[in-house]
C-alpha atoms as a PDB file:
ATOM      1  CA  UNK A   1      70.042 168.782 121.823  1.00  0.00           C
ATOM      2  CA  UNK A   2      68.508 169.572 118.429  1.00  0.00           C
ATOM      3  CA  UNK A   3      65.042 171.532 118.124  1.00  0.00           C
ATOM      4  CA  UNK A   4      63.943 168.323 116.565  1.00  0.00           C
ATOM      5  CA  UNK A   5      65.190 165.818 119.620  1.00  0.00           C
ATOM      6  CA  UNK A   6      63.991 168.394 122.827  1.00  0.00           C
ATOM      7  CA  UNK A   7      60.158 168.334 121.133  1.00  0.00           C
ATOM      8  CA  UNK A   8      60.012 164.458 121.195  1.00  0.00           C
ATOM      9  CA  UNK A   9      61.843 163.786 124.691  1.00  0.00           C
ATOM     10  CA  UNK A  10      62.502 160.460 126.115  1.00  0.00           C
ATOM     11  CA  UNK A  11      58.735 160.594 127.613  1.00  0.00           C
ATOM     12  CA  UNK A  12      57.337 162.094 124.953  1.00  0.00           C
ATOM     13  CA  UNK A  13      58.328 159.255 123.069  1.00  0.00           C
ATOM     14  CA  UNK A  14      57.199 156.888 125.502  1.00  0.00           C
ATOM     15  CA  UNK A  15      53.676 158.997 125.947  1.00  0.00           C
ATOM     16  CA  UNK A  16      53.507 158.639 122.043  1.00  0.00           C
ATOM     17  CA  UNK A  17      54.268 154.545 121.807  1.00  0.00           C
ATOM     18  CA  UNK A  18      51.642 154.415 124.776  1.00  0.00           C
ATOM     19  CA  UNK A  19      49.028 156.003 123.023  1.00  0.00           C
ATOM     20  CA  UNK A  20      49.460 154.286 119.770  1.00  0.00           C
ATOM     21  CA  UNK A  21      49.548 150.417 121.868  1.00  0.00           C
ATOM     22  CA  UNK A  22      46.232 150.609 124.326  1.00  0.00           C
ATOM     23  CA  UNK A  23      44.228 148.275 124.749  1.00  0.00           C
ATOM     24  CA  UNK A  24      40.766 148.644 123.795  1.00  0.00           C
ATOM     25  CA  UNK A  25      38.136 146.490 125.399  1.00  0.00           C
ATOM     26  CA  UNK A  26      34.783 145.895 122.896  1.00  0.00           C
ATOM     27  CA  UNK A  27      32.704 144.036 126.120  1.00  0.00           C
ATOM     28  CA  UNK A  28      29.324 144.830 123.673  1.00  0.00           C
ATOM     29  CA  UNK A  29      30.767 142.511 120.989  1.00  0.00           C
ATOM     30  CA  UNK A  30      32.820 140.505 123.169  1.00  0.00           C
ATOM     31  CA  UNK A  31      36.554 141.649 121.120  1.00  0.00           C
ATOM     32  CA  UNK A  32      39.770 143.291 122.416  1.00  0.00           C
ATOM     33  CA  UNK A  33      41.572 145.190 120.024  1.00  0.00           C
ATOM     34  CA  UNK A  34      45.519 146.274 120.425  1.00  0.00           C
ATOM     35  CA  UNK A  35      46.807 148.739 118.311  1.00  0.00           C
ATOM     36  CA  UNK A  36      43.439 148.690 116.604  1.00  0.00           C
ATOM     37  CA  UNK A  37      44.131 145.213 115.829  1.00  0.00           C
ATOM     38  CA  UNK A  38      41.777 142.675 116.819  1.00  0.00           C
ATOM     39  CA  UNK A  39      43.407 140.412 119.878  1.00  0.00           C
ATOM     40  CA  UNK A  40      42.778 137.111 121.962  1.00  0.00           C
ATOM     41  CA  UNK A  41      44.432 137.414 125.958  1.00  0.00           C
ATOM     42  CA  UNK A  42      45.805 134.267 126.784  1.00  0.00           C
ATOM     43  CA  UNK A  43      47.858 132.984 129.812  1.00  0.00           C
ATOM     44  CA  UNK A  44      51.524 132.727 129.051  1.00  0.00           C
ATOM     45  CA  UNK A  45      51.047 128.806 130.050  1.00  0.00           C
ATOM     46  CA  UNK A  46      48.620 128.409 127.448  1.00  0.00           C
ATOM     47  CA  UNK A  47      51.685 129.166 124.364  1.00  0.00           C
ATOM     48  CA  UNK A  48      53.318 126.557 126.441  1.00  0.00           C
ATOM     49  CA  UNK A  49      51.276 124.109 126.270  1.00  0.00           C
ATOM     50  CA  UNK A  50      50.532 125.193 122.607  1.00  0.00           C
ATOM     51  CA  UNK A  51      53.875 124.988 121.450  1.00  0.00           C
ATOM     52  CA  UNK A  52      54.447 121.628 122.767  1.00  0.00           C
ATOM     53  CA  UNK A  53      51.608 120.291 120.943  1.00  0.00           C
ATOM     54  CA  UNK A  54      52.703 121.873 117.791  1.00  0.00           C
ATOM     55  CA  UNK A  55      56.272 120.596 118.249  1.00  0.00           C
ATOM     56  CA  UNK A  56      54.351 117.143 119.093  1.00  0.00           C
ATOM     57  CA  UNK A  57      52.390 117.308 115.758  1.00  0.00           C
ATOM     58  CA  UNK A  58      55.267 119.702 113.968  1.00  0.00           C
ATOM     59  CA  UNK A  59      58.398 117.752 114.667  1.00  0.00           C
ATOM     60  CA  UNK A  60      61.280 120.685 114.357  1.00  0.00           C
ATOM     61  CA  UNK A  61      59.365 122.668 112.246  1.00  0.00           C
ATOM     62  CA  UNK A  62      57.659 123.607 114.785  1.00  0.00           C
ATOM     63  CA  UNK A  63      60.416 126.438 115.397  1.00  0.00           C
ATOM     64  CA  UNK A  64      59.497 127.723 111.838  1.00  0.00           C
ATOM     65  CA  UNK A  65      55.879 127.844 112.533  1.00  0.00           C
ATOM     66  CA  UNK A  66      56.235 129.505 115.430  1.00  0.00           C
ATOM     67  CA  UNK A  67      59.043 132.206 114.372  1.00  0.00           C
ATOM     68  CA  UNK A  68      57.076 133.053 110.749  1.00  0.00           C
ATOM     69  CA  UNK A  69      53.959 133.814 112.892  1.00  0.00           C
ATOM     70  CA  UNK A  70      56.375 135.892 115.713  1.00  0.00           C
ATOM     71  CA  UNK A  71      57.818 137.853 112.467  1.00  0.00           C
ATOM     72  CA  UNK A  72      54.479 138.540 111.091  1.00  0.00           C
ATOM     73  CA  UNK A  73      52.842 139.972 114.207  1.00  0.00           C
ATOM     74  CA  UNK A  74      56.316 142.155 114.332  1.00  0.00           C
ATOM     75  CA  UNK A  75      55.902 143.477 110.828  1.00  0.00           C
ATOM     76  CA  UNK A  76      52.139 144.385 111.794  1.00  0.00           C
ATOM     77  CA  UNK A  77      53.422 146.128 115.008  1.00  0.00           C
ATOM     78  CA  UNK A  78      56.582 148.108 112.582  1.00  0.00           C
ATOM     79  CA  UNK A  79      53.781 148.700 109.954  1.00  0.00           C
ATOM     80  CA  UNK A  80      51.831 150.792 112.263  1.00  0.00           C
ATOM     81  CA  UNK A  81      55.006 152.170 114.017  1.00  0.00           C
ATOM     82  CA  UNK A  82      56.616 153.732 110.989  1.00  0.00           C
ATOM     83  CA  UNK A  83      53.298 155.202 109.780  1.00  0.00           C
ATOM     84  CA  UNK A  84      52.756 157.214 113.009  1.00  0.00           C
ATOM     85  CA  UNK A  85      56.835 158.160 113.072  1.00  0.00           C
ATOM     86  CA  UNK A  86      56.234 158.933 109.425  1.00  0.00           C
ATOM     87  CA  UNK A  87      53.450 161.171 110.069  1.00  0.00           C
ATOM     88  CA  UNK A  88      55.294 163.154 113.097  1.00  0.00           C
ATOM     89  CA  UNK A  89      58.452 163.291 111.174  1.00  0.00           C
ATOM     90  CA  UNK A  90      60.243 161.017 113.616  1.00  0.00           C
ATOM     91  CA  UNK A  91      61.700 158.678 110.895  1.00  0.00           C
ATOM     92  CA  UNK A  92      64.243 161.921 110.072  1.00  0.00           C
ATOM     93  CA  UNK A  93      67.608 160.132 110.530  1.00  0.00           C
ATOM     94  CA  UNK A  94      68.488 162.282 113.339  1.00  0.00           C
ATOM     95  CA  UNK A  95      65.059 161.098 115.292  1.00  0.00           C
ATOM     96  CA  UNK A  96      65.261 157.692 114.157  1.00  0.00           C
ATOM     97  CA  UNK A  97      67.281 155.671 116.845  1.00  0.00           C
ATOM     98  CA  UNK A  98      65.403 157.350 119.802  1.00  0.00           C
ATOM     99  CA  UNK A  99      62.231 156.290 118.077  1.00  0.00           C
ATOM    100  CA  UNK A 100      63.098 152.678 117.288  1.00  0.00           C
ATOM    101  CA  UNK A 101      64.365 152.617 120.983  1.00  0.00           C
ATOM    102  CA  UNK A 102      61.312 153.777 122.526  1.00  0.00           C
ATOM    103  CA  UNK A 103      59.235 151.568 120.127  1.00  0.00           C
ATOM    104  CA  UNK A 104      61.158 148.423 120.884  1.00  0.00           C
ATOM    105  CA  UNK A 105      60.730 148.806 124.364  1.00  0.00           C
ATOM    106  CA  UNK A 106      57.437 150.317 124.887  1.00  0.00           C
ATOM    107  CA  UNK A 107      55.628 148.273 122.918  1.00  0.00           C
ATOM    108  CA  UNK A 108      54.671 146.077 125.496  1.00  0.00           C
ATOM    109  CA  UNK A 109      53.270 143.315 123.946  1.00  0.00           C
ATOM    110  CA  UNK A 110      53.731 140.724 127.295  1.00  0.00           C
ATOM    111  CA  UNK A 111      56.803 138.786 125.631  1.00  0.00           C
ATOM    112  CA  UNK A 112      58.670 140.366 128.503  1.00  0.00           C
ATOM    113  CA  UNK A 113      61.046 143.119 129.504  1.00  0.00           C
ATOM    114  CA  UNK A 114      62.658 144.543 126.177  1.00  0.00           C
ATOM    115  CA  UNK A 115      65.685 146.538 126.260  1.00  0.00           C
ATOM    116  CA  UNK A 116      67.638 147.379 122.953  1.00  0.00           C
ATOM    117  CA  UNK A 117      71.446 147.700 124.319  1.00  0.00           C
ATOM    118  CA  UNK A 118      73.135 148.398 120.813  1.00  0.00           C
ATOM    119  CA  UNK A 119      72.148 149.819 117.614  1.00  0.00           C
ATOM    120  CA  UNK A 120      73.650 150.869 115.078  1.00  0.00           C
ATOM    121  CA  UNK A 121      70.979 151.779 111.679  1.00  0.00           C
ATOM    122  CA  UNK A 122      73.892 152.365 109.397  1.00  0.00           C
ATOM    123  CA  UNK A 123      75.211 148.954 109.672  1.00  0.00           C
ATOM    124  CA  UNK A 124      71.474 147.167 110.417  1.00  0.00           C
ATOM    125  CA  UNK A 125      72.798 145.764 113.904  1.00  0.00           C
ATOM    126  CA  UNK A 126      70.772 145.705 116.903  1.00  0.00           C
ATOM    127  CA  UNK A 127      71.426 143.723 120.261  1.00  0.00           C
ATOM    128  CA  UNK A 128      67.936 143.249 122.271  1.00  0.00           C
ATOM    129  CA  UNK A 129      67.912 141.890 125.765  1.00  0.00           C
ATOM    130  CA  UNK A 130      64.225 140.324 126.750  1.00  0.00           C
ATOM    131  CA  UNK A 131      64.147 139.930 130.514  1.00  0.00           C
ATOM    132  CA  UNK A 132      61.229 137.802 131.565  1.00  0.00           C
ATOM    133  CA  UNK A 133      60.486 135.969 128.353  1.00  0.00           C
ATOM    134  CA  UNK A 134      56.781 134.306 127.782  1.00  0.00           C
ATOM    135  CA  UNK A 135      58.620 131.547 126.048  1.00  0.00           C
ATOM    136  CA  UNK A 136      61.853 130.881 128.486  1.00  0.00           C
ATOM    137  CA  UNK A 137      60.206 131.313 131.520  1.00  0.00           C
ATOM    138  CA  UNK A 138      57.502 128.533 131.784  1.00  0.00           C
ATOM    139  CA  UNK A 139      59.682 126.441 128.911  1.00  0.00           C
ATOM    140  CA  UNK A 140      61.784 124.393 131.352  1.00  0.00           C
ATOM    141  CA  UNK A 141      65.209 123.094 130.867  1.00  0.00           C
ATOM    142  CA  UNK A 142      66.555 123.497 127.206  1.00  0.00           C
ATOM    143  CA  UNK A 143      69.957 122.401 125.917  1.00  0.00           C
ATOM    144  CA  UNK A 144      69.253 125.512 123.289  1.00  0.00           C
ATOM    145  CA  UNK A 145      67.665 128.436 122.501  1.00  0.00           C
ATOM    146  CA  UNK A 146      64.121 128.658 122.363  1.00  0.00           C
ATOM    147  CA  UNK A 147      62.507 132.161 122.015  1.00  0.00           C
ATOM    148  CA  UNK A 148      61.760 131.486 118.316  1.00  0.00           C
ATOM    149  CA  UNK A 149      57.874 133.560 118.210  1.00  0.00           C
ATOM    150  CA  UNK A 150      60.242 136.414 119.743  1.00  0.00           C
ATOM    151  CA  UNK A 151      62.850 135.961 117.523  1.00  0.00           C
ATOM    152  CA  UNK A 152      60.805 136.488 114.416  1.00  0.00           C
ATOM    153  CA  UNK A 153      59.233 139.151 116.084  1.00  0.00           C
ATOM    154  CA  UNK A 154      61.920 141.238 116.600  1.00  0.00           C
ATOM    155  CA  UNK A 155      63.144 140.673 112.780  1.00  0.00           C
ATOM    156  CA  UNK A 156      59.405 142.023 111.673  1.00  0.00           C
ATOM    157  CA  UNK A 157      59.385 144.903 114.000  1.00  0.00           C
ATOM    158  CA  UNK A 158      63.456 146.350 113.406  1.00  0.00           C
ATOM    159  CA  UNK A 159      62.680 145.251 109.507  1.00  0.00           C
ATOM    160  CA  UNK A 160      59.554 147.926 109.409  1.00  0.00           C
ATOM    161  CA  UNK A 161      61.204 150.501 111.756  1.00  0.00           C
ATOM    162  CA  UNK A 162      65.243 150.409 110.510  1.00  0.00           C
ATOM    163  CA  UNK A 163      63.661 149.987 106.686  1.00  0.00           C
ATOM    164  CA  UNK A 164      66.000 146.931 105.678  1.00  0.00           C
ATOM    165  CA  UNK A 165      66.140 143.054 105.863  1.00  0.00           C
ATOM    166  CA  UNK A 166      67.437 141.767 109.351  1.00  0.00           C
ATOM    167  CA  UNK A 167      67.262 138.481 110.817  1.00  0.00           C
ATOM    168  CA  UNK A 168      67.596 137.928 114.458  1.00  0.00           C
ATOM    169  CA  UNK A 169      69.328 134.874 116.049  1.00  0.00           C
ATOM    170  CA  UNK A 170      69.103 134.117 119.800  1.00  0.00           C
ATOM    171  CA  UNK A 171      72.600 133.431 121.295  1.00  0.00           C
ATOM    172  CA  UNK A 172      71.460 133.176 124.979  1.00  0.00           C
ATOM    173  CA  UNK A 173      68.064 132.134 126.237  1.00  0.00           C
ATOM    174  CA  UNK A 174      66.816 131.683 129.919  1.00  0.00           C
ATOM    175  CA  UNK A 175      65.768 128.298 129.323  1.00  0.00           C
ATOM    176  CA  UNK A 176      69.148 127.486 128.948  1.00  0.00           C
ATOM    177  CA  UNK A 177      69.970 128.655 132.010  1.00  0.00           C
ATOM    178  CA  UNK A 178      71.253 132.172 130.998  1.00  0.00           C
ATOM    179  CA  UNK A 179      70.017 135.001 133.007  1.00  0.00           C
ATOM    180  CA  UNK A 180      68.276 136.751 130.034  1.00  0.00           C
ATOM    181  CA  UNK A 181      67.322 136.326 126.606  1.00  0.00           C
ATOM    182  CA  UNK A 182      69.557 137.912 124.214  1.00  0.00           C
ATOM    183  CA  UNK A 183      69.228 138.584 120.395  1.00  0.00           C
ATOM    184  CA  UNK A 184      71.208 139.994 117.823  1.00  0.00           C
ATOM    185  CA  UNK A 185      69.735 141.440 114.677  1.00  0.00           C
ATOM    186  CA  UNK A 186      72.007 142.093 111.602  1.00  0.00           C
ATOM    187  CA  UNK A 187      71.655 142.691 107.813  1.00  0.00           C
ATOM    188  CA  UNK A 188      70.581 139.857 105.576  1.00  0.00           C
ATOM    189  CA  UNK A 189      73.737 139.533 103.136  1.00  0.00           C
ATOM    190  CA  UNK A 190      71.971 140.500  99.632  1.00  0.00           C
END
């Protein structure tokens, strides 16, 4: 292992993702702020029951709604990311995928059990596995996919941290009766 990889471990990476993402709670002015951001908690049934009323009042674009304001809150997330790996050097290529790993799937922003299982920077493919979704679990029965916030996030967050254009497309969700969630994240063709 390089000088570079042994003095930013597997838990030192984790330790380092950890202490960028705590949770801060502001109980004098009433705020909670996540990676110095400033956040509301809600129950995962309350984005249920929001996203039905926005498909009710949305029609199908509800999707879009939802998956623009999933890739925004991942290109806030990446934003921050890259700055700190840019700051400790850990965007050097050889540093890179362990960081983006650790990133991915520390970040724990409640949308459920991330795990990237491929990736490959050079190409701009990534295959992320979301056990546990927010969206699939209290969704119901769905004849497709329907992880769209979590779709967009994912393009925000591996856009920021690989440094190119990817979209992500869901090809098995647990609301379909799948036993995970499953994206894959490629290269936008220019």
């Amino acid at each position: 292992m390089s000088d570079f990889l042994s003095r930013y471990s597997s838990n030192g990476l984790r330790r380092l993702i950890s202490s960028l993402n705590s949770i801060r709670f502001r109980d004098e002015v009433g705020e909670v702020e996540y990676f110095g951001q400033k956040v509301v908690l809600l129950r995962r049934d309350a984005f249920s029951l929001i996203r039905k009323e926005l498909s009710r009042v949305a029609g199908t674009a509800s999707g879009v709604i939802l998956e623009v304001a999933g890739r925004r809150v991942g290109t806030e997330e990446g934003i921050v990311l890259s700055s700190k790996a840019e700051g400790l050097g850990l965007n050097r290529p050889e540093g890179l995928p362990d960081f983006i790993r650790t990133a991915v799937e520390e970040s724990n922003m409640g949308f459920g059990k991330m795990q990237v299982k491929e990736l490959e920077i050079s190409v701009g493919k990534a295959v992320v596995i979301v056990q546990n979704s927010f969206e699939a679990e209290d969704a119901g029965v769905s004849l497709k996919p329907i992880c769209r916030f979590t779709s967009g996030y994912l393009e925000g967050i591996f856009c920021q941290l690989v440094g190119k254009n990817m979209r992500s497309q869901e090809i098995e969700c647990k609301a379909k009766g799948d036993n995970d969630c499953k994206f894959i994240l490629s290269l936008v063709a220019s």
